[in-house]
C-alpha atoms as a PDB file:
ATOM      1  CA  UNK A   1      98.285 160.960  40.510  1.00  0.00           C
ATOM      2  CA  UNK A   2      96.093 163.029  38.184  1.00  0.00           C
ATOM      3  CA  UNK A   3      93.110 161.964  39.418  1.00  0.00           C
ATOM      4  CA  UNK A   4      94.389 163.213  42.685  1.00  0.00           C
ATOM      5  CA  UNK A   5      95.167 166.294  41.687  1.00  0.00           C
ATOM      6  CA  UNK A   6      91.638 166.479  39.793  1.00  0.00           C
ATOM      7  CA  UNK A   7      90.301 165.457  42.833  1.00  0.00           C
ATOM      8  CA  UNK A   8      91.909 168.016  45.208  1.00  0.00           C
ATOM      9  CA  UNK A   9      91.227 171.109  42.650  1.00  0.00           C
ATOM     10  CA  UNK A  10      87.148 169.711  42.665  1.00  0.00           C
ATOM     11  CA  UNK A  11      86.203 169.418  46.344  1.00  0.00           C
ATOM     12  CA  UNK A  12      87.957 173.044  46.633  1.00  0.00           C
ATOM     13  CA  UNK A  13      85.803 174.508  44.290  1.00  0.00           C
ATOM     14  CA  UNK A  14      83.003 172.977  45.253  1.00  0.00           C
ATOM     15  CA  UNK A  15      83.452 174.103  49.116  1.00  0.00           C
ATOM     16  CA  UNK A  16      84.060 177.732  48.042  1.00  0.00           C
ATOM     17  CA  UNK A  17      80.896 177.593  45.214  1.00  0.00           C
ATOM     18  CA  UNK A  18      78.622 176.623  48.068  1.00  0.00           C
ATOM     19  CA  UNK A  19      79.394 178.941  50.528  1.00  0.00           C
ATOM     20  CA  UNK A  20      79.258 182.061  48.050  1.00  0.00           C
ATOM     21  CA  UNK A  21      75.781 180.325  47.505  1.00  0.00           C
ATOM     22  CA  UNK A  22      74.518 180.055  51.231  1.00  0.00           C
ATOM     23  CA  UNK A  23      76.034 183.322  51.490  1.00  0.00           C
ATOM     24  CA  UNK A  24      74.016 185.175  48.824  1.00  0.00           C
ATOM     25  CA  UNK A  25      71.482 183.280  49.639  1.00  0.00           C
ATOM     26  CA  UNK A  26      71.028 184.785  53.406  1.00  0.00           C
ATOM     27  CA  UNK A  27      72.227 187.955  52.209  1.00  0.00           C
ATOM     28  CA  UNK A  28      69.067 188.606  49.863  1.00  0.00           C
ATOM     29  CA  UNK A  29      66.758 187.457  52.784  1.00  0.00           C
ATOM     30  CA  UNK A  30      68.603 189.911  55.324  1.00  0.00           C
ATOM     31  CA  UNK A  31      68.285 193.394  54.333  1.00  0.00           C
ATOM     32  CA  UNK A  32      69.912 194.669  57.563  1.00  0.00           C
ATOM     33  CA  UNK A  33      72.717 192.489  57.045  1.00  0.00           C
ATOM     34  CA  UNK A  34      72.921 193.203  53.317  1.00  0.00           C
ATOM     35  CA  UNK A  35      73.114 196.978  54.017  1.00  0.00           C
ATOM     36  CA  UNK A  36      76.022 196.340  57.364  1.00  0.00           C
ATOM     37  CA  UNK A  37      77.945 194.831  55.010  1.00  0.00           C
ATOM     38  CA  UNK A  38      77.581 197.046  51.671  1.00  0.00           C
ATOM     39  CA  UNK A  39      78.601 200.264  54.027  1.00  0.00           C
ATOM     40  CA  UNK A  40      81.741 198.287  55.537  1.00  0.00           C
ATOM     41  CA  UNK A  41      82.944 197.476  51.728  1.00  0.00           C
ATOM     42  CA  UNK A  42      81.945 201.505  50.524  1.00  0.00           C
ATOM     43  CA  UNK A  43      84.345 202.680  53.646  1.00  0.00           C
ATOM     44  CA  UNK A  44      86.773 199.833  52.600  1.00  0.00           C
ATOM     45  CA  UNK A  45      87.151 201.354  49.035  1.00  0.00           C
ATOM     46  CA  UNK A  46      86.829 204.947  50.312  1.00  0.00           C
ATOM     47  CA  UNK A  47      89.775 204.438  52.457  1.00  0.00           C
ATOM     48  CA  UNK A  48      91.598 202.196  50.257  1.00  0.00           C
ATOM     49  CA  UNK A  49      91.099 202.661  46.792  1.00  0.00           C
ATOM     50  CA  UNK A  50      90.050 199.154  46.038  1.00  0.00           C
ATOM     51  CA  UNK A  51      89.568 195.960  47.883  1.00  0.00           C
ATOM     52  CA  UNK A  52      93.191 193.106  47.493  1.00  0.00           C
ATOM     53  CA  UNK A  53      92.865 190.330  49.413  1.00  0.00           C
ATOM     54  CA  UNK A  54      94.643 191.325  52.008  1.00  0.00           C
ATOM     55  CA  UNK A  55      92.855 194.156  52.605  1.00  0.00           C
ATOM     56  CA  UNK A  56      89.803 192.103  52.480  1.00  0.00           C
ATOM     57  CA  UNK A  57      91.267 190.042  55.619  1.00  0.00           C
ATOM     58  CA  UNK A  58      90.692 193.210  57.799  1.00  0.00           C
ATOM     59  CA  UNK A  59      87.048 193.832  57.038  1.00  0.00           C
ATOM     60  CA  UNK A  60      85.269 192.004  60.459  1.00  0.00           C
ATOM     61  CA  UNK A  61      82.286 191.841  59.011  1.00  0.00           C
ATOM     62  CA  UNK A  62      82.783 190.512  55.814  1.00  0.00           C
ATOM     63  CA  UNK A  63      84.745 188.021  58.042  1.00  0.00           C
ATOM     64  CA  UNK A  64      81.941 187.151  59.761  1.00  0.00           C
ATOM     65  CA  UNK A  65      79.122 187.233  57.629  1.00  0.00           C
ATOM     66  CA  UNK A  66      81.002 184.663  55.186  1.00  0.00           C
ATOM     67  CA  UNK A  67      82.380 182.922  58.365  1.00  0.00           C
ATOM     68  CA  UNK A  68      78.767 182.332  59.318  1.00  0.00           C
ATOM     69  CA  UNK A  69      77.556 180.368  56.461  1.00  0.00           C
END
């Protein structure tokens, strides 16, 4: 059962390490991209205050840039 549970807790941080890779990764080679996304999180916190995660879930492009890797 432990192993299991070992298991389980692995292969999710290993999903969401890789993609936060891949997406740094094309982030650095895509300036355009790079700069989209940095003004959508500066009028995120402008608006806002900070960034929750649920206020995270209604930035498109965030959305889409990490749903893209």
């Amino acid at each position: 059962m432990a192993s299991h549970a070992i298991s389980f807790f692995l292969d999710g941080f290993i999903t969401s390490s890789v993609v936060l890779s891949f997406t740094l990764y094309e982030l650095a080679k895509n300036k355009r991209v790079q700069d989209k996304l940095r003004t959508e999180i500066r009028e995120t916190i402008a608006k806002h205050g900070r960034i929750t995660f649920e206020i995270a879930q209604e930035m498109p492009y965030l959305e889409q840039v990490v749903s893209e890797n």
